[in-house]
Structures are given as C-alpha cells and as structure tokens.
C-alpha atoms as a PDB file:
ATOM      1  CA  UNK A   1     155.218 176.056 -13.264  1.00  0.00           C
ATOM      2  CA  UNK A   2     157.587 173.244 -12.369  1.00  0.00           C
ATOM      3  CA  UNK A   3     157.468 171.663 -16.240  1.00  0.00           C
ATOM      4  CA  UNK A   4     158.729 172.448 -19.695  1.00  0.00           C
ATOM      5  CA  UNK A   5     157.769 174.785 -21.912  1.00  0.00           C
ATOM      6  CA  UNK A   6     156.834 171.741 -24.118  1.00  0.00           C
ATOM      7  CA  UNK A   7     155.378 170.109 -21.211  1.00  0.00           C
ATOM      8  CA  UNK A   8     153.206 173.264 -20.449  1.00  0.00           C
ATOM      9  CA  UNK A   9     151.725 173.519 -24.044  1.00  0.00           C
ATOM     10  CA  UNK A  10     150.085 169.702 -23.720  1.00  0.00           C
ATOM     11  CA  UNK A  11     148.856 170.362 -20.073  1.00  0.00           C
ATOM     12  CA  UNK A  12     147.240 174.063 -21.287  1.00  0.00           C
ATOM     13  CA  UNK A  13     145.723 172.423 -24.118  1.00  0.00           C
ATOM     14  CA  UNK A  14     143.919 169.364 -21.691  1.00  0.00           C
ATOM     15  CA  UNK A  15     143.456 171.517 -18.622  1.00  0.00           C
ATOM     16  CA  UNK A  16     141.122 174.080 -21.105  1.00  0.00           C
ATOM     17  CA  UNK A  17     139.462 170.722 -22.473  1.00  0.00           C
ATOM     18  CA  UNK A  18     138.703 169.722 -19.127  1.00  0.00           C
ATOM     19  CA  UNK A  19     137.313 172.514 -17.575  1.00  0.00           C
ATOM     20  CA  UNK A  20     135.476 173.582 -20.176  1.00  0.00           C
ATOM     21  CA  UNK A  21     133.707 170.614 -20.004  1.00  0.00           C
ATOM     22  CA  UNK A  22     133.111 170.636 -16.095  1.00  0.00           C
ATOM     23  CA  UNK A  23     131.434 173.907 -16.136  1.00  0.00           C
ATOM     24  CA  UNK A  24     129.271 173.344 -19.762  1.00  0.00           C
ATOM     25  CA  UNK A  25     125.774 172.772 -19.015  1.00  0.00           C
ATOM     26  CA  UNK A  26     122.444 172.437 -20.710  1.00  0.00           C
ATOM     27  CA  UNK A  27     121.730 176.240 -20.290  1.00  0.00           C
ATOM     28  CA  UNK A  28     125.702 177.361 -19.631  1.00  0.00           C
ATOM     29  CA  UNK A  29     129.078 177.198 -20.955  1.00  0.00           C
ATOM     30  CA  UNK A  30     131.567 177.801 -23.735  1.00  0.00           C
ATOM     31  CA  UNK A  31     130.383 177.776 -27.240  1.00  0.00           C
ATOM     32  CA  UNK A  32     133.401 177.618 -30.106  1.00  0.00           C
ATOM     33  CA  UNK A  33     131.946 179.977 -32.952  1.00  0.00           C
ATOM     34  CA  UNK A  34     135.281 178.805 -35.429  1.00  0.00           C
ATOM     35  CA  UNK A  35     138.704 177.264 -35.471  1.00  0.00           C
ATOM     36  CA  UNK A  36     141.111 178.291 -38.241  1.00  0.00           C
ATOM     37  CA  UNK A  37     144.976 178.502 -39.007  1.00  0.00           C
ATOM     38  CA  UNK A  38     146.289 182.428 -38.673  1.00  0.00           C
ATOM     39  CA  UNK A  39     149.574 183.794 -39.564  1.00  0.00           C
ATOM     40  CA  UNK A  40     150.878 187.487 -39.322  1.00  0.00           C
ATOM     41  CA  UNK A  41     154.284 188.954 -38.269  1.00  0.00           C
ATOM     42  CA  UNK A  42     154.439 189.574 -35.016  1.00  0.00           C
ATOM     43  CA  UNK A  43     152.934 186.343 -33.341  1.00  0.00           C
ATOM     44  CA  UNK A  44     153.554 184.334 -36.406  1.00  0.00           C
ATOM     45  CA  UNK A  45     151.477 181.231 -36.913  1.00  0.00           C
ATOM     46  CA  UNK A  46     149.040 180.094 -34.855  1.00  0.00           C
ATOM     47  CA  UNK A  47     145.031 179.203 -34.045  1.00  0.00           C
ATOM     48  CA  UNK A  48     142.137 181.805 -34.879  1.00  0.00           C
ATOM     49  CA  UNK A  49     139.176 180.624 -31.975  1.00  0.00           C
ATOM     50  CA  UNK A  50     136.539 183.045 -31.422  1.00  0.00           C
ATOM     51  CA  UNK A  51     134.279 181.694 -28.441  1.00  0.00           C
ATOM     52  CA  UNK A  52     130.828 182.947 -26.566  1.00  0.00           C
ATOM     53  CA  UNK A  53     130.555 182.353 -23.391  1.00  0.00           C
ATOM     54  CA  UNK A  54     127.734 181.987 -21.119  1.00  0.00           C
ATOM     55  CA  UNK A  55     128.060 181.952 -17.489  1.00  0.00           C
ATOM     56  CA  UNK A  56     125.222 184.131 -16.382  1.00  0.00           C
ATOM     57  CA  UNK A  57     125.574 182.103 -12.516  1.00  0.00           C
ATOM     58  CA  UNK A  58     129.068 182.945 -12.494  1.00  0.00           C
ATOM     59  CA  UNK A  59     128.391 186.942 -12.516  1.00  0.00           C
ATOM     60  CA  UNK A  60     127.814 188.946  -9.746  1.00  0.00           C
ATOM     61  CA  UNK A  61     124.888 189.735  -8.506  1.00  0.00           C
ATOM     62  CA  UNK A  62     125.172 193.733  -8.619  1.00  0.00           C
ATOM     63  CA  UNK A  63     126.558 192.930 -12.106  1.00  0.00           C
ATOM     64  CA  UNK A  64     122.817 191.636 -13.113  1.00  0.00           C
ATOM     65  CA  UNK A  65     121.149 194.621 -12.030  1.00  0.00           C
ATOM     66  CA  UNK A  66     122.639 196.510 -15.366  1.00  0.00           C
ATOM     67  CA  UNK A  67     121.597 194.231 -17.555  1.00  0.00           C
ATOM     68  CA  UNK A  68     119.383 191.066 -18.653  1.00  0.00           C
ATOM     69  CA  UNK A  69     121.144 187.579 -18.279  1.00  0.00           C
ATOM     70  CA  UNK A  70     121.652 186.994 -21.801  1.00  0.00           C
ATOM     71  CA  UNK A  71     122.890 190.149 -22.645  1.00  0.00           C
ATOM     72  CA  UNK A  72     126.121 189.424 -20.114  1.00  0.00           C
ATOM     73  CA  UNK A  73     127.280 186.680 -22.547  1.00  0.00           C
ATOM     74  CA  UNK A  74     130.917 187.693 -23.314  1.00  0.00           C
ATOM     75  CA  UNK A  75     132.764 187.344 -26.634  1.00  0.00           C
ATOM     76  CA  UNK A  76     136.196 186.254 -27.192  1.00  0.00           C
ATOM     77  CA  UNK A  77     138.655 186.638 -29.600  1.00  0.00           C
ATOM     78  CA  UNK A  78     141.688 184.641 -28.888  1.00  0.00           C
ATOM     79  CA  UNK A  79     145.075 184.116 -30.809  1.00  0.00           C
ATOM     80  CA  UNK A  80     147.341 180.893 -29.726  1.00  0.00           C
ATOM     81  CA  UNK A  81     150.802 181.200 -31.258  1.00  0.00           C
ATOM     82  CA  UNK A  82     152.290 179.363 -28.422  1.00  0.00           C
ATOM     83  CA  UNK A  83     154.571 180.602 -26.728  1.00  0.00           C
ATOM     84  CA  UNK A  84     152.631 183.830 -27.284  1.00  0.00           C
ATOM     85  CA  UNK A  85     149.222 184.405 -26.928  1.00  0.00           C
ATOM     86  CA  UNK A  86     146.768 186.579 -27.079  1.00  0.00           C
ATOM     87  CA  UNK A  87     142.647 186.980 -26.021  1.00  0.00           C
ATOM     88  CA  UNK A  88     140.231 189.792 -26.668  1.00  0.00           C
ATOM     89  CA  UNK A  89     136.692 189.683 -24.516  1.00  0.00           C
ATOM     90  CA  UNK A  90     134.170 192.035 -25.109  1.00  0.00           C
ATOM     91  CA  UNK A  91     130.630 192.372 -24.307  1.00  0.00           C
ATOM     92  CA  UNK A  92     127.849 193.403 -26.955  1.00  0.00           C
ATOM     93  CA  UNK A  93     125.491 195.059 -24.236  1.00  0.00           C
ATOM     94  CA  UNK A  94     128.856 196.816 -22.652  1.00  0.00           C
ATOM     95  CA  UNK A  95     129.927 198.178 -25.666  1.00  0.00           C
ATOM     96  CA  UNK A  96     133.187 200.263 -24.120  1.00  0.00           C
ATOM     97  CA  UNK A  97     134.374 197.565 -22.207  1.00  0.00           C
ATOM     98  CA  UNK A  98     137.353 195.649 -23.229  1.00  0.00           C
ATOM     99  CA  UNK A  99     139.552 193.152 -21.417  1.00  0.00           C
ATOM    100  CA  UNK A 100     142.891 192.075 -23.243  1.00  0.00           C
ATOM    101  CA  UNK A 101     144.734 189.201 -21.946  1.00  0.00           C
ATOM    102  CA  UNK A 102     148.665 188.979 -23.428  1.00  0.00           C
ATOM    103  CA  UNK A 103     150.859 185.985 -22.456  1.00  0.00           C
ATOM    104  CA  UNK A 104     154.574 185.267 -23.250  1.00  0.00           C
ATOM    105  CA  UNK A 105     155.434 181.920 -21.920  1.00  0.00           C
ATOM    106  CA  UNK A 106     159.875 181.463 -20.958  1.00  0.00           C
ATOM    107  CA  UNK A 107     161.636 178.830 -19.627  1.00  0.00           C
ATOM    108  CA  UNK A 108     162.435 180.790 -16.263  1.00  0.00           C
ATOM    109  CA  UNK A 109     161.595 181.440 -12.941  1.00  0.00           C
ATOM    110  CA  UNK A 110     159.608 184.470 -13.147  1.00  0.00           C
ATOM    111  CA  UNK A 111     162.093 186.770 -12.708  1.00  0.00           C
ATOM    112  CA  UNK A 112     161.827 189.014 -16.024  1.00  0.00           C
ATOM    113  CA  UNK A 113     160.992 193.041 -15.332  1.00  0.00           C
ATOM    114  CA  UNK A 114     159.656 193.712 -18.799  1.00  0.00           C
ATOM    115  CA  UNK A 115     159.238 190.363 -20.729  1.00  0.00           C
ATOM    116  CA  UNK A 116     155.949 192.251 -22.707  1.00  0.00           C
ATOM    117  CA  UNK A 117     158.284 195.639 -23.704  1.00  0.00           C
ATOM    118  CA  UNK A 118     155.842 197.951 -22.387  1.00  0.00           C
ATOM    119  CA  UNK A 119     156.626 202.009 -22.821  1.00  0.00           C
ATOM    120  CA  UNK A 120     157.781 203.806 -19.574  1.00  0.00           C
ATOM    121  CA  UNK A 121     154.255 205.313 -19.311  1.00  0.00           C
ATOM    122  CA  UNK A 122     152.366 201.366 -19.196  1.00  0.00           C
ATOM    123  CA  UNK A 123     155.775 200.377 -16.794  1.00  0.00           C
ATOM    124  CA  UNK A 124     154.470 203.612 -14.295  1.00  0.00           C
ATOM    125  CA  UNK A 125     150.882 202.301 -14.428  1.00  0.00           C
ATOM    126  CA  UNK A 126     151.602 198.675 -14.647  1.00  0.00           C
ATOM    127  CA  UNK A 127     150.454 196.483 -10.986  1.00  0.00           C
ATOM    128  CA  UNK A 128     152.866 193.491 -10.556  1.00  0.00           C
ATOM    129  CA  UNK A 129     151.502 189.986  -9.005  1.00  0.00           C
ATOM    130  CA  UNK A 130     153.083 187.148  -8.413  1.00  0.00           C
ATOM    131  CA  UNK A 131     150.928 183.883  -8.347  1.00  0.00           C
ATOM    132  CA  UNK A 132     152.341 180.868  -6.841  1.00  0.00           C
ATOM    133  CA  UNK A 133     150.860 177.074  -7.860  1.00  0.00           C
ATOM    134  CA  UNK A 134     151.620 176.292  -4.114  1.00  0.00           C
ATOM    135  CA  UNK A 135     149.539 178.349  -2.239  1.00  0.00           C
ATOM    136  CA  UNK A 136     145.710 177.550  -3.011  1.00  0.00           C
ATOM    137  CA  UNK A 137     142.990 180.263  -3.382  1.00  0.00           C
ATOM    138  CA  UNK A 138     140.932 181.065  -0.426  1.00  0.00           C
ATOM    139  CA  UNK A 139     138.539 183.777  -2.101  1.00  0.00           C
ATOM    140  CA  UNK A 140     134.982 183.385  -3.798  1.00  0.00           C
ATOM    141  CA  UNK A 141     136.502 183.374  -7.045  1.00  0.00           C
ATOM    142  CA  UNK A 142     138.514 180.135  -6.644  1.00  0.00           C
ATOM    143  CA  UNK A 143     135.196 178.808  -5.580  1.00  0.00           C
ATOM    144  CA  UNK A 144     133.218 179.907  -8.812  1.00  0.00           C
ATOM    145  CA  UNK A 145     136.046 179.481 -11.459  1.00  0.00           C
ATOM    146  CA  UNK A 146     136.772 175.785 -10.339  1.00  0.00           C
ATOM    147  CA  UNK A 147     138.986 175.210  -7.145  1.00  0.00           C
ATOM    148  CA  UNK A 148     141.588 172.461  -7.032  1.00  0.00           C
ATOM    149  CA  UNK A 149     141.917 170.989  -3.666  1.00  0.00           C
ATOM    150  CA  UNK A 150     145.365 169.429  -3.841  1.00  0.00           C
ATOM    151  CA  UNK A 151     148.136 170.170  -1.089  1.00  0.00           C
ATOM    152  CA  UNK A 152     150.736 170.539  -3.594  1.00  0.00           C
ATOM    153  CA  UNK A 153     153.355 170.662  -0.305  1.00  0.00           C
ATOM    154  CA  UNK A 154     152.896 166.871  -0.352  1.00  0.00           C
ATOM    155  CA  UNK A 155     151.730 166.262  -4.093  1.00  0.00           C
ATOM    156  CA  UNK A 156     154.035 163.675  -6.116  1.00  0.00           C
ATOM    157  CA  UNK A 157     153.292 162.478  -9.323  1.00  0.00           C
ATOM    158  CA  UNK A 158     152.577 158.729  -9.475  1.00  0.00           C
ATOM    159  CA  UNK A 159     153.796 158.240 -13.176  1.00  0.00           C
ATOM    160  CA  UNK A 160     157.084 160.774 -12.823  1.00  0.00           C
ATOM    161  CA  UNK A 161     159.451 162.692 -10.419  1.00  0.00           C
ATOM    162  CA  UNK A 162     157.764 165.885  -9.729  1.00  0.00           C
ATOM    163  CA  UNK A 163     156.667 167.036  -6.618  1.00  0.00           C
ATOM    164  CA  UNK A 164     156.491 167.939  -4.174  1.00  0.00           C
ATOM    165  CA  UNK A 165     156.515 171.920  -4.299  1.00  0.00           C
ATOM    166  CA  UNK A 166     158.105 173.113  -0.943  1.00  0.00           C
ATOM    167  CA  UNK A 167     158.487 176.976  -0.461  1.00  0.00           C
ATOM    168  CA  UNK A 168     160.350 178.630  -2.663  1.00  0.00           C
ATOM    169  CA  UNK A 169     160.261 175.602  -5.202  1.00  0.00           C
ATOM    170  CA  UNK A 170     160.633 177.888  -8.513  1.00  0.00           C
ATOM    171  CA  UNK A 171     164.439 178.717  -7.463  1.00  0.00           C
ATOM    172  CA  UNK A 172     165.649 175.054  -7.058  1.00  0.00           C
ATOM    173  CA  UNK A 173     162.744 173.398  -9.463  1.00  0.00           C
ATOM    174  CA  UNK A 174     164.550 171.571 -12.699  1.00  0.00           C
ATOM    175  CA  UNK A 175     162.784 172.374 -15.077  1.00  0.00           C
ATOM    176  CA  UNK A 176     160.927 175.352 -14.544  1.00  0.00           C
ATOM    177  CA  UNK A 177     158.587 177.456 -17.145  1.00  0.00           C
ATOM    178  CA  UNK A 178     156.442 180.692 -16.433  1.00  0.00           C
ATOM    179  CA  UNK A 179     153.698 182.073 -18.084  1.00  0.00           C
ATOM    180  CA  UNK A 180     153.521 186.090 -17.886  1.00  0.00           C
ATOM    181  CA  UNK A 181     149.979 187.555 -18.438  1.00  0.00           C
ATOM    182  CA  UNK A 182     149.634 191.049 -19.115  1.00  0.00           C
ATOM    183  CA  UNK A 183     145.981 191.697 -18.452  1.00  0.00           C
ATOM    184  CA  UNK A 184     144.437 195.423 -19.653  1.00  0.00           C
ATOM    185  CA  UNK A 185     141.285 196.490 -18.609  1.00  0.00           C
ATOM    186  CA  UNK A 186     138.711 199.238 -20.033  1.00  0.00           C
ATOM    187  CA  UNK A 187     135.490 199.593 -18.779  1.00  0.00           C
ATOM    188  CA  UNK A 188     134.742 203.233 -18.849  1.00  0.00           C
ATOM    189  CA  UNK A 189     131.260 203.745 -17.218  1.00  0.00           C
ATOM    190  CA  UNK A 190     130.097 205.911 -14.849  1.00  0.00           C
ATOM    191  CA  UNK A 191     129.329 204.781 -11.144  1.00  0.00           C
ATOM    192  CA  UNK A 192     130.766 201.357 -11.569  1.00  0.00           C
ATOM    193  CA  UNK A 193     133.579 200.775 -13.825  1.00  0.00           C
ATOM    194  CA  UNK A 194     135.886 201.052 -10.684  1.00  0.00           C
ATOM    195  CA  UNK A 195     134.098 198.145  -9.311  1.00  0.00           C
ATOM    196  CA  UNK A 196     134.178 195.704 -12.567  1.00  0.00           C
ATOM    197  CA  UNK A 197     137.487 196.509 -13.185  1.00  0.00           C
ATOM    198  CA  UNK A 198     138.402 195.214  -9.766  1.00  0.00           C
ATOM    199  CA  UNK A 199     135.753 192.341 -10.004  1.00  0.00           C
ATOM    200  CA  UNK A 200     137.464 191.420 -13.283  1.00  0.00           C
ATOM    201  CA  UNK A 201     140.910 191.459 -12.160  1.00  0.00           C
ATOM    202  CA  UNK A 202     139.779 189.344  -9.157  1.00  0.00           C
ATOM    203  CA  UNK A 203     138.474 186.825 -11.034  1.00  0.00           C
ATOM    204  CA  UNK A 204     141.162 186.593 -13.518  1.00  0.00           C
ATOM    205  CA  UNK A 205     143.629 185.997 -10.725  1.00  0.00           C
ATOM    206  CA  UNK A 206     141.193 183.458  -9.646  1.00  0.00           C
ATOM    207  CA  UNK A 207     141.139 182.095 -13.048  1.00  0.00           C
ATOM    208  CA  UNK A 208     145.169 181.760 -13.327  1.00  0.00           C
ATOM    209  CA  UNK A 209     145.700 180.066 -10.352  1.00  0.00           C
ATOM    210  CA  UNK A 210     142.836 177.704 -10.321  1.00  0.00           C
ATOM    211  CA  UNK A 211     143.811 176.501 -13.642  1.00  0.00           C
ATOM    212  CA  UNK A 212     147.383 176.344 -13.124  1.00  0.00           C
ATOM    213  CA  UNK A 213     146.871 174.101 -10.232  1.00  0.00           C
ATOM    214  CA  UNK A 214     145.017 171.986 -11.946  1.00  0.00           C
ATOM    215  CA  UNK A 215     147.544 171.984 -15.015  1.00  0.00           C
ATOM    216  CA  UNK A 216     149.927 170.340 -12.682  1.00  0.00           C
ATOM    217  CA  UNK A 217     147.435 168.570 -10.434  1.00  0.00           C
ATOM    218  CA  UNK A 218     146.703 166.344 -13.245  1.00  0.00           C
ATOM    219  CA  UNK A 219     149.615 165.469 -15.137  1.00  0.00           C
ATOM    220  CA  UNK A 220     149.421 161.612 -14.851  1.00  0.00           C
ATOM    221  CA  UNK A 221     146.420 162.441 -16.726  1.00  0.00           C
ATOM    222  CA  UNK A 222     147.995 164.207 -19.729  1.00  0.00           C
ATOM    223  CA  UNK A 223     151.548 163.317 -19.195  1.00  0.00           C
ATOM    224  CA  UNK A 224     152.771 161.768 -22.033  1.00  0.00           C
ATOM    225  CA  UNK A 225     150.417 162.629 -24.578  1.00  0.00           C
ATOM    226  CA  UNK A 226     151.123 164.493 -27.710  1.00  0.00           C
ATOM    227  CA  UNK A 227     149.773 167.619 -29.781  1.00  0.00           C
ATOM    228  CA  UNK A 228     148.279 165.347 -31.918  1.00  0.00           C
ATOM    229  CA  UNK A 229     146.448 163.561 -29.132  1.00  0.00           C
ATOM    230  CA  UNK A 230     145.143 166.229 -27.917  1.00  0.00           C
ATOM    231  CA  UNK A 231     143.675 167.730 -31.284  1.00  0.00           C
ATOM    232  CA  UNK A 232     141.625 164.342 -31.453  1.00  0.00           C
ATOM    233  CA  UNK A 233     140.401 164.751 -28.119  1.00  0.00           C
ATOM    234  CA  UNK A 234     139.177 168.648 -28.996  1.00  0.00           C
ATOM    235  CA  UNK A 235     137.610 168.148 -31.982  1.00  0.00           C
ATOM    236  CA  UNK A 236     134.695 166.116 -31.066  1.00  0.00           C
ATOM    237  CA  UNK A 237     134.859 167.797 -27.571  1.00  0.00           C
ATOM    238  CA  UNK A 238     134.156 171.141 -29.184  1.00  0.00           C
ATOM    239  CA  UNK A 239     131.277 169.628 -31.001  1.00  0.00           C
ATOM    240  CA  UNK A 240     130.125 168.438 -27.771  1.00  0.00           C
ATOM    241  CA  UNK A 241     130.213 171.326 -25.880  1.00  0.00           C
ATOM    242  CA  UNK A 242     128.161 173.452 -28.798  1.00  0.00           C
ATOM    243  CA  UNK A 243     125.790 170.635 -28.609  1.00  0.00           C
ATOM    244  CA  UNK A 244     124.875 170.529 -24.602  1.00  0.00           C
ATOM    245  CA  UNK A 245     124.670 174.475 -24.991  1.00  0.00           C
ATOM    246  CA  UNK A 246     120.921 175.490 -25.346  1.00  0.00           C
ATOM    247  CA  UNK A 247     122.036 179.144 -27.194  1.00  0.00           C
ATOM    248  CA  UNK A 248     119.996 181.989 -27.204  1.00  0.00           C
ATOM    249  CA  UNK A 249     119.533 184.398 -30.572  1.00  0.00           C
ATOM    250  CA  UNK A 250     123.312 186.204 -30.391  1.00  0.00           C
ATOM    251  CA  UNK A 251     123.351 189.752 -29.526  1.00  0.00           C
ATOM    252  CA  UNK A 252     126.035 190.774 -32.119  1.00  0.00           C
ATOM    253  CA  UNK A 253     126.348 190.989 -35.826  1.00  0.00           C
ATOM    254  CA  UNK A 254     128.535 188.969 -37.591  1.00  0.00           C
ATOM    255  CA  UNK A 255     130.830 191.398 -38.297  1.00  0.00           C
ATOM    256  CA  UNK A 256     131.906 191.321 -34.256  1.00  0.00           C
ATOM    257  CA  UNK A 257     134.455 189.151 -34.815  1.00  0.00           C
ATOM    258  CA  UNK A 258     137.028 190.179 -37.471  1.00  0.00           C
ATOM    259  CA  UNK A 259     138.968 186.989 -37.727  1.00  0.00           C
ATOM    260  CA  UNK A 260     142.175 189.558 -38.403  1.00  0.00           C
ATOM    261  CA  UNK A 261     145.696 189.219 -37.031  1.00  0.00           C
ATOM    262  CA  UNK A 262     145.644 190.436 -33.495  1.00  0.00           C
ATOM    263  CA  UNK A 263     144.873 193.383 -32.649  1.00  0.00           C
ATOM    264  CA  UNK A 264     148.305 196.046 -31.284  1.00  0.00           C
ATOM    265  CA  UNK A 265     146.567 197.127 -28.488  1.00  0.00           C
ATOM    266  CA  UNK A 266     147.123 200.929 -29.408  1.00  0.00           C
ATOM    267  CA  UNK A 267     145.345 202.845 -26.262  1.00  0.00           C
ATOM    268  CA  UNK A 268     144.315 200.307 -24.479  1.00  0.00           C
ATOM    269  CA  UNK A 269     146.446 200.552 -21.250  1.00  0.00           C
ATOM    270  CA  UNK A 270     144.313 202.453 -19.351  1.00  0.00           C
ATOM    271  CA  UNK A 271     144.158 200.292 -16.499  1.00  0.00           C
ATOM    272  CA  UNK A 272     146.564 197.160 -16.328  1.00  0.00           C
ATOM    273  CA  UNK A 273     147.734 194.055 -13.843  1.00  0.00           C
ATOM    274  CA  UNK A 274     150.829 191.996 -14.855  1.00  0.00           C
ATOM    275  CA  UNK A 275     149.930 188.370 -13.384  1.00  0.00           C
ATOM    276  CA  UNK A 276     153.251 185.903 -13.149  1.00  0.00           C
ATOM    277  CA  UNK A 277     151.678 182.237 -12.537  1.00  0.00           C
END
C-alpha cells in the first residue's frame, strides 16, 4: 500500500465502516454481537469483536444446495491488535469448517519470506500470492465483494501527493506499508471441501484487493482524520447496522464465542494461502 503504517490503520478502520454499510440491508449484512478491550501476550492489547454475518446472496449457488439460507450465516471471531491481527469464521451448520485469517502489517515492500514464522512443514505447504492495488479484479468475486472502479495508473489524490501508481510502484513508492495475510483453511467434508476451499480462497483474494483499492481510492475521504474520529463515527454506525438487520433466531449457543485471547492455531494448517496486498 503506498501509505504509512499509521496512515493504513485510519483508512482500515473507515474502509470496514464503509463497506459494511454499502452491503447492510434490511434482510443482509454484518451484525456486531460485542466490542470489548483484550489483552494477552502474544498480540498484546487490542479489540475483542465477535460479528454474524449474513450474506445468503453473496454464496454460491451449489453452496445453497447443502444447506438452508439461514443456516450459512457465518460467525466471526476477530482480534485487532494493530499491527497484528487476527479473525476466526466458523459456521454453526458446518461444524468442521474453519477459516483463520492472520495479518502482520510492516513498513516494507512486500518482500519478507517468513514474516508469520511458520515451521518448515506450513513453509512446504504454504501457496504464495502477491496482490497488487494497481491491477483491478476482473473475476465474479470482485463483482460480489464490492468492486472499485478507479484506474489507479492515473489516480492522484486531490488533498495530497500520492498517486499515481505506475508499474512497479511498491519499489520506488515513499512511504510504503504491506499487510501480509496468512489465510488457513479447514473444511473437511466429503465430495466438496475441495471446492469451498477454493471458493473461499477466491473470494478472500477478492476480498483483499477490493478493499485495498478502495482503502486508497478514498483517502481524501479519511485523510486526515484521527483514531478518535473514527471511534465516533463506529459507534453509532454499529448501532445502525444491528438496527437495519432483520435477524433471524441464531443457530449457536452462547457459548460459540469464547471471548478468550486468540486462539494458537495448533493443527490448523491443513490447507493454507499467504496473500501479500
């Protein structure tokens, strides 16, 4: 990303305010079940947010043959230490599946081989995919997760010098941040695991890049603003969102979410994609 680390945190926090509310509807969207303080050792302090979200529209078709629409509402754990983070979705009518999304954010070009210090094993199964800002998505997923339209070739910002990105922009680009994503995937079932694990990584590409565009696409929209500005302009945005939410009765017990320190991760590299935006 061609900002600052401290830059980055500000446009992560109002690009996830924004496009949560572009995609909440009366029947679909993100619902925020809590927001707390957490602290532990590893990530240190940070945000506790466990979310629901419902997007039956946005999963595939073959997906809704398993199962009915409600039960495809996905869970989410997530833990925002920034610069590390870390999010846990699960899925109560899926009970073996697991997705794990780990991000370490550095004030480099992208180069780093082993910024999450995975074992030799996770390194031999590990996939490696560069996403760059500059080249827009062209797949259904871009479509579904929210495309951004800008030709960032000839993008300037109006209220700053940045812009625009010319190829190969993240070896001369002053400053420079990127945000490494180490995305796990379980979803051990019979006849089509192969095929949501693939779906899922798909759309988590999708995800990345679509919201990292838009990140930088609209910085004279949150350039200049500060953490505190943007914790006013959650709070009654969350409330919002829960509001326009219809919400069906929850297919989980309370005792889903554990609130707990993040969890290590022990066994869960089964399947794995490291995603550099």
């Amino acid at each position: 990303m061609p900002l600052s680390l401290e830059e980055y945190g500000i446009a992560q926090m109002y690009m996830v305010t924004k496009m949560q509310q572009k995609n909440t509807t009366g029947t679909e969207g993100v619902e925020l079940l809590e927001s707390r303080p957490f602290e532990d050792d590893v990530y240190g302090k940070g945000r506790y947010t466990p979310k629901v979200y419902r997007l039956q529209s946005k999963v595939p078709a073959w997906l809704r043959k398993f199962a009915p629409p409600h039960a495809l509402d996905v869970q989410e754990e997530a833990w925002s230490a920034y610069p590390r983070c870390k999010s846990v979705l699960k899925c109560a009518h899926f009970t073996r599946f697991r997705l794990t999304i780990e991000t370490v954010h550095r004030a480099d070009n992208g180069h780093l081989e082993n910024v999450h210090g995975l074992s030799k094993e996770q390194l031999a199964a590990r996939q490696v995919e560069y996403i760059d800002i500059d080249i827009p998505g062209k797949d259904c997923w871009s479509y579904v997760v929210g495309n951004c339209s800008i030709d960032f070739s000839k993008f300037k910002s109006a209220r700053i010098d940045r812009g625009p990105l010319p190829k190969g922009w993240q070896d001369r680009c002053d400053p420079v941040m990127t945000a490494y994503k180490l995305v796990t995937i379980d979803a051990p079932y019979w006849g089509f695991g192969r095929r949501l694990e693939q779906a899922l990584l798909a759309g988590e590409r999708a995800l990345f890049l679509e919201s990292h565009r838009h990140c930088f696409g609209w910085i004279d929209e949150w350039y200049g603003m500060t953490v505190q500005q943007i914790d006013e302009l959650l709070q009654p945005n969350d409330s919002t969102l829960n509001e326009r939410i219809v919400k069906p009765a929850l297919m989980m017990s309370i005792e889903y979410f554990s609130g707990e320190s993040p969890p290590d991760g022990e066994g869960i590299y089964s399947k794995k994609s490291q995603s550099v935006s």
